[in-house]
N, C-alpha and C. Protein backbone atom coordinates (compact mmCIF):
# COMPACT_ATOMS: atom_id res chain seq x y z
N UNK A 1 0.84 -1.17 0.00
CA UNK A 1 0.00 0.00 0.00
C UNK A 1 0.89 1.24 0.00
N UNK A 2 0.32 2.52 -0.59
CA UNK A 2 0.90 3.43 -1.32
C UNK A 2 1.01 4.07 0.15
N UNK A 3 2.55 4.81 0.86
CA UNK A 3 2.10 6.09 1.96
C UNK A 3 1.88 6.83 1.38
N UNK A 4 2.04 7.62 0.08
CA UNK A 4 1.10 8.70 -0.31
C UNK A 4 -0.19 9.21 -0.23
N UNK A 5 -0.71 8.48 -0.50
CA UNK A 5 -2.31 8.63 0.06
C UNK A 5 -3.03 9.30 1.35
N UNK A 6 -1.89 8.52 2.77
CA UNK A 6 -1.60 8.80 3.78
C UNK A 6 -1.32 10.21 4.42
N UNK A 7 -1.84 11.23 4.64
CA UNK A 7 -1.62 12.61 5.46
C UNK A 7 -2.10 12.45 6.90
N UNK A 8 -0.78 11.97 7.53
CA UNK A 8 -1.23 11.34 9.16
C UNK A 8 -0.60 13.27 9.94
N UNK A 9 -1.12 14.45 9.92
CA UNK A 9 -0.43 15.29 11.02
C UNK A 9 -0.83 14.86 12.39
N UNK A 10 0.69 14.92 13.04
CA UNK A 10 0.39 14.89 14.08
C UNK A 10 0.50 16.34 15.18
N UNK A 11 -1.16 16.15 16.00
CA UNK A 11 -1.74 17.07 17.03
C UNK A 11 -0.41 17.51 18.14
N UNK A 12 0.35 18.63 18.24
CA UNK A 12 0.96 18.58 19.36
C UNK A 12 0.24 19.57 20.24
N UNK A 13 0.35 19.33 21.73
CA UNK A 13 -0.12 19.57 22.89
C UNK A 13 0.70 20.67 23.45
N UNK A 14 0.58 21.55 23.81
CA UNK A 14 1.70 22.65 24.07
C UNK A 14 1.27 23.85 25.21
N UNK A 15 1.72 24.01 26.44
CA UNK A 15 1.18 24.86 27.49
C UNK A 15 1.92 26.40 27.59
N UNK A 16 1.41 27.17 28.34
CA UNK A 16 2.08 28.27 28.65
C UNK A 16 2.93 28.49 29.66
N UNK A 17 3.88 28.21 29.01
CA UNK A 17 5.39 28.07 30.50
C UNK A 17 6.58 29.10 29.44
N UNK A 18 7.50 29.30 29.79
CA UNK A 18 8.97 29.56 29.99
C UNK A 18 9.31 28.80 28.36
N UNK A 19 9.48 29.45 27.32
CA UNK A 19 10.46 29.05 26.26
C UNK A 19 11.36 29.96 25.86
N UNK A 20 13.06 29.10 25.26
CA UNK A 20 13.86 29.92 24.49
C UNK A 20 13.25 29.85 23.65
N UNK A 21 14.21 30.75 22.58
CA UNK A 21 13.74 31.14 21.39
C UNK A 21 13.81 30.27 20.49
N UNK A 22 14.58 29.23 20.56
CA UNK A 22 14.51 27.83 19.81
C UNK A 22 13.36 27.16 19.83
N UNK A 23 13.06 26.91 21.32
CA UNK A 23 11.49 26.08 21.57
C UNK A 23 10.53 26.64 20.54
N UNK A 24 10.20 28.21 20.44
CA UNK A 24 9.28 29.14 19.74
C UNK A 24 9.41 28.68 18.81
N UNK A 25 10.35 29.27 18.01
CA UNK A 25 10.99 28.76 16.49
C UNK A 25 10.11 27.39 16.38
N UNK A 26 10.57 26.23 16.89
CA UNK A 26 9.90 24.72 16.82
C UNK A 26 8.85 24.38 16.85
N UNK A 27 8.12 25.28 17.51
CA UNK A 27 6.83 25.02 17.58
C UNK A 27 5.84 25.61 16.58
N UNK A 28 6.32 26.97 15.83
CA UNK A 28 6.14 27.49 14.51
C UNK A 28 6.94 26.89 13.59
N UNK A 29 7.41 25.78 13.53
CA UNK A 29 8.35 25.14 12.11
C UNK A 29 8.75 26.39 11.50
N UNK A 30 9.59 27.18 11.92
CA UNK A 30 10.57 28.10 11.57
C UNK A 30 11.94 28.35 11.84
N UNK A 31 12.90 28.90 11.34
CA UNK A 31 14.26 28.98 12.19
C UNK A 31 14.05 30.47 13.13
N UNK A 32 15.11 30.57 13.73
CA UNK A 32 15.41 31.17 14.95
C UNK A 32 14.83 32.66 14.45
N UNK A 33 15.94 32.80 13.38
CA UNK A 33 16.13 34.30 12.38
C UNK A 33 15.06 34.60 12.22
N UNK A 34 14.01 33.27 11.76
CA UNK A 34 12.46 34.47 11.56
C UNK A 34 11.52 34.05 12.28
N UNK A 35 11.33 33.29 13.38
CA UNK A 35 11.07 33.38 14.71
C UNK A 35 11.05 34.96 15.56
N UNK A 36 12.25 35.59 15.32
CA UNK A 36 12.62 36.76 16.01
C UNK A 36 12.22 37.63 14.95
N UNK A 37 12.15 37.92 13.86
CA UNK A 37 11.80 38.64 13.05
C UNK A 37 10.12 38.65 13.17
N UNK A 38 9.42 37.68 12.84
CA UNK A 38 8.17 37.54 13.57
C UNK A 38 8.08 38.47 14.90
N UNK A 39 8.12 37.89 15.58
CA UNK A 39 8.31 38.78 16.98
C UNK A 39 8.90 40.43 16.98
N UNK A 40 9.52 40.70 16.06
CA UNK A 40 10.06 42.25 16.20
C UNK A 40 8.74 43.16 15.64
N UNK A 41 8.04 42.92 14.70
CA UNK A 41 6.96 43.18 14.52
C UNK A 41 6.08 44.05 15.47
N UNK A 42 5.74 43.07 17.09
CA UNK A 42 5.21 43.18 18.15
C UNK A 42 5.75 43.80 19.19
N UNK A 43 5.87 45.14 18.90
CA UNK A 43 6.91 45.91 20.52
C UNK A 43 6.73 45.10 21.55
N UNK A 44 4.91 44.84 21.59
CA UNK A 44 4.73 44.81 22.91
C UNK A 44 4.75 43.35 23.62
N UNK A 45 5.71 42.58 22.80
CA UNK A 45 6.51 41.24 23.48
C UNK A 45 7.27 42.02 24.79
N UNK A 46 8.19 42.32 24.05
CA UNK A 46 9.21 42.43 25.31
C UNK A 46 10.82 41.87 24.41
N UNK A 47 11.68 41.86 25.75
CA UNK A 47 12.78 41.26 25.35
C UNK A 47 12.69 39.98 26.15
N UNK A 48 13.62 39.40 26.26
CA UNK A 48 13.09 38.07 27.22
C UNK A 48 14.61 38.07 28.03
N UNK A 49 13.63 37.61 29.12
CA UNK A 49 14.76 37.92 30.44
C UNK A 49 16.35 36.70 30.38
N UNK A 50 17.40 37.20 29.86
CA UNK A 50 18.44 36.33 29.46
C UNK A 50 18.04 35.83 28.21
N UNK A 51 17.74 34.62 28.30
CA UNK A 51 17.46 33.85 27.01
C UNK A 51 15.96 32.95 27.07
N UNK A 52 15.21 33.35 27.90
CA UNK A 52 13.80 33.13 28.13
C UNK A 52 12.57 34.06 27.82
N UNK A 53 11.83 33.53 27.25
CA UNK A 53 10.51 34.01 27.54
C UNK A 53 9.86 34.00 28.18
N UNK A 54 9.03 34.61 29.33
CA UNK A 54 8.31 34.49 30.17
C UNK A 54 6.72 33.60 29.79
N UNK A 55 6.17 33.55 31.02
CA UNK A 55 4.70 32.93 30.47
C UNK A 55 4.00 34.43 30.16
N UNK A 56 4.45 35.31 30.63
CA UNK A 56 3.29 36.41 30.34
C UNK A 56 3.69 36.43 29.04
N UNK A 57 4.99 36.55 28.23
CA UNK A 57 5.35 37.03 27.35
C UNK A 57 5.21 35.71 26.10
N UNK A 58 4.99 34.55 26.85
CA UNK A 58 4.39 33.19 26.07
C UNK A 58 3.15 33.77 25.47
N UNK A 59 2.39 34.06 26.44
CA UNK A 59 0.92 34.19 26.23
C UNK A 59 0.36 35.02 25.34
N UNK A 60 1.15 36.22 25.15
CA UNK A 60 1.23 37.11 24.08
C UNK A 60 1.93 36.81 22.69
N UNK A 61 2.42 35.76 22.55
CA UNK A 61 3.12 35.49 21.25
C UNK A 61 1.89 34.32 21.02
N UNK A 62 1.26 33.65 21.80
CA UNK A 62 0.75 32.63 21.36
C UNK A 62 -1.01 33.49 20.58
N UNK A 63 -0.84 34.54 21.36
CA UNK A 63 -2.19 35.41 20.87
C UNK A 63 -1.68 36.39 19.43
N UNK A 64 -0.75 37.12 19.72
CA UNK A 64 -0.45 37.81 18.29
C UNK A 64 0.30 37.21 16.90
N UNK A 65 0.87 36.25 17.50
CA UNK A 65 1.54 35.18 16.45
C UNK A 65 0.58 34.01 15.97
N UNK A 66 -0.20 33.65 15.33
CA UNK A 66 -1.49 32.41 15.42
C UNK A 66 -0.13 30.70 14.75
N UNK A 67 -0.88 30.51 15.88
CA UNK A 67 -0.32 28.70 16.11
C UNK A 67 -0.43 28.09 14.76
N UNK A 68 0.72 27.31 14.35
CA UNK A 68 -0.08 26.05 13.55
C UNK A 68 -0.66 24.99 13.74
N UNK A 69 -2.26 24.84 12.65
CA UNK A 69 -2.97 24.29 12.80
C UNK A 69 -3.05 23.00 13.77
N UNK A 70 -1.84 22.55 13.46
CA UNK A 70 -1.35 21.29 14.60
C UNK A 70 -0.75 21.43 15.59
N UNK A 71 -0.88 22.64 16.46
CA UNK A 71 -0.88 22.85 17.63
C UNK A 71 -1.90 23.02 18.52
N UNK A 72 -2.18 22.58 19.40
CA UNK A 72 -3.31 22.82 20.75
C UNK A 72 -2.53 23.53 21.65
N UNK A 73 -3.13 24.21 22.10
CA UNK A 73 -3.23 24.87 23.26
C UNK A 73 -3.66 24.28 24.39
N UNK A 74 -3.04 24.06 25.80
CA UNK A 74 -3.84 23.68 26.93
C UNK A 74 -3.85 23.93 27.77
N UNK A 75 -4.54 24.31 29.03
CA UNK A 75 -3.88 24.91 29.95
C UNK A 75 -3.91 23.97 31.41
N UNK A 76 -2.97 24.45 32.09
CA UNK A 76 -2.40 23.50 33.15
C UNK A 76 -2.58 24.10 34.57
């Protein structure tokens, strides 16, 4: 049997905590460079404290940036 036919996406599950900018990037299937370029857009991110994002500052990228389709949201 053909896998072509086959379009299995898989659902990822994803909460509002603490990500670098890599995690972000990954979770938008993007690299870093336009991860942050995305984000420069939005003054009102912030910078992120060292090399973190906060949850407040999660919560606002997850609202002005829109998720892909195969991401859920959940909260904990």
């Amino acid at each position: 049997m053909s896998e072509l036919g086959k379009d299995i996406t898989r659902i990822r599950k994803v909460c509002v905590r603490s990500y670098y900018l890599f995690e972000l990037a990954e979770l938008y299937n993007v690299s870093k460079f336009i991860m942050r370029k995305r984000m420069k857009q939005h003054r009102e991110i912030g910078k992120p404290d060292g090399y973190l994002y906060d949850e407040k500052q999660v919560s606002l990228i997850f609202h002005l940036i829109t998720l892909p389709s195969n991401i859920r949201l959940i909260k904990v």
